[in-house]
Protein backbone atom coordinates (compact mmCIF):
# COMPACT_ATOMS: atom_id res chain seq x y z
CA UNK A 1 18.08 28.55 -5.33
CA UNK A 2 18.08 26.35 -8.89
CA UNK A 3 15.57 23.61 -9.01
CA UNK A 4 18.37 21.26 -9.25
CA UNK A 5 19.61 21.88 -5.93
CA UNK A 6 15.94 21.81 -3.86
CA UNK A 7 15.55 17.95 -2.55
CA UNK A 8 13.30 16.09 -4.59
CA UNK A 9 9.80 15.69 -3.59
CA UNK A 10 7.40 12.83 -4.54
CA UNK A 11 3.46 12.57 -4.23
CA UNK A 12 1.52 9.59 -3.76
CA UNK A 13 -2.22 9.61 -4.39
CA UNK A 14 -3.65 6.99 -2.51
CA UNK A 15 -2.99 4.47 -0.39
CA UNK A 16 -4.04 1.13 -1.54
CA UNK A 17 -1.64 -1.62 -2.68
CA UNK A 18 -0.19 0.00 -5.67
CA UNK A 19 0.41 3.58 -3.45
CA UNK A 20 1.57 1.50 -0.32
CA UNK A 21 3.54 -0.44 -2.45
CA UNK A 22 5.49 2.62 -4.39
CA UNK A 23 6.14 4.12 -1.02
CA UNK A 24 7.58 0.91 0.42
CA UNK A 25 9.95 1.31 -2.67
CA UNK A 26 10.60 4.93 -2.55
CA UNK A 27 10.87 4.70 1.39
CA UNK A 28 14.66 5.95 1.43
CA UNK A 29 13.22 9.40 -0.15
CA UNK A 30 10.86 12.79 0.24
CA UNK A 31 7.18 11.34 0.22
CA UNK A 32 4.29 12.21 0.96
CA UNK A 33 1.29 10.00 0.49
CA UNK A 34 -2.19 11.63 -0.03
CA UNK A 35 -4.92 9.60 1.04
CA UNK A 36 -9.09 10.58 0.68
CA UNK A 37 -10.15 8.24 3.16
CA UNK A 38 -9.51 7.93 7.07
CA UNK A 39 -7.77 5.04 6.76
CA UNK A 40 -4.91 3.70 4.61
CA UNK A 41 -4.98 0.20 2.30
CA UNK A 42 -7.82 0.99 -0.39
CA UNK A 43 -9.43 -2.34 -0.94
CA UNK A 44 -7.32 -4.38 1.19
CA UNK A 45 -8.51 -4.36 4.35
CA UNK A 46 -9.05 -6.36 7.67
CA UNK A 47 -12.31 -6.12 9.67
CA UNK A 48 -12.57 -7.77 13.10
CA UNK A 49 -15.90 -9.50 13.21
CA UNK A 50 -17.16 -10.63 17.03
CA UNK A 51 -18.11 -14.45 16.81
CA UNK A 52 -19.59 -16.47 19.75
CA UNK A 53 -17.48 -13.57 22.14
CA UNK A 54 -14.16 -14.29 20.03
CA UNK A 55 -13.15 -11.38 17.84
CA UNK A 56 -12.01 -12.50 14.80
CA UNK A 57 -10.05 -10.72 11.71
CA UNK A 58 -11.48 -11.09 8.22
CA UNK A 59 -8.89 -9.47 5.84
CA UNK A 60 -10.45 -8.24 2.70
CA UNK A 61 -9.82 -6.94 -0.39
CA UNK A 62 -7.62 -8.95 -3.07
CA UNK A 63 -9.98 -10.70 -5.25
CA UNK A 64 -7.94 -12.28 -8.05
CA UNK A 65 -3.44 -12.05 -7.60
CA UNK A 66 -1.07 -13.96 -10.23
CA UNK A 67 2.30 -13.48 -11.02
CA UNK A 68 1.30 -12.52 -14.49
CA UNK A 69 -1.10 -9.11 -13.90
CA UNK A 70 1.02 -8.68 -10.73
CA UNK A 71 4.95 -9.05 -11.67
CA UNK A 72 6.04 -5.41 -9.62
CA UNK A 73 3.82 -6.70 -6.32
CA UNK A 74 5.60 -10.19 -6.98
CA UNK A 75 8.94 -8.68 -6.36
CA UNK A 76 8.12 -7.53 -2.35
CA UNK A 77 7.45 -11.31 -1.85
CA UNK A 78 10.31 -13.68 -0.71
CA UNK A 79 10.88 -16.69 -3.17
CA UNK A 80 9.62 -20.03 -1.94
């Protein structure tokens, strides 16, 4: 078998926004995503902190997003 004819495989290393974001992108083809931690996201991330009995979800992460450092992520996002 030539290389040309094996389907093309793509690897991911990690899973924060940018990784998450390329496989949103490349969704229609052969990933896989490798990941070190147990969970995907990276940074981003919600916690659910208990409150007075209420659980409530604290999303963390993003610190600082413009449409300047961030024009690829500002694609996903529907115009307003």
């Amino acid at each position: 078998m030539s290389l040309s004819a094996s389907p093309e495989r793509i690897a991911i290393i990690g899973s924060g926004i940018s990784g998450l974001g390329a496989a949103w992108s490349l969704r229609n083809r052969n990933i896989t995503i490798f990941e070190q931690d147990r969970r995907p996201g990276g940074h981003s991330n919600t916690l659910d902190l208990a409150l007075d009995g209420k659980t409530i979800p604290v999303d963390t992460g993003f610190i600082v997003y413009n449409e300047r450092n961030y024009p690829n992520l500002t694609r996903f996002f529907p115009a307003s």
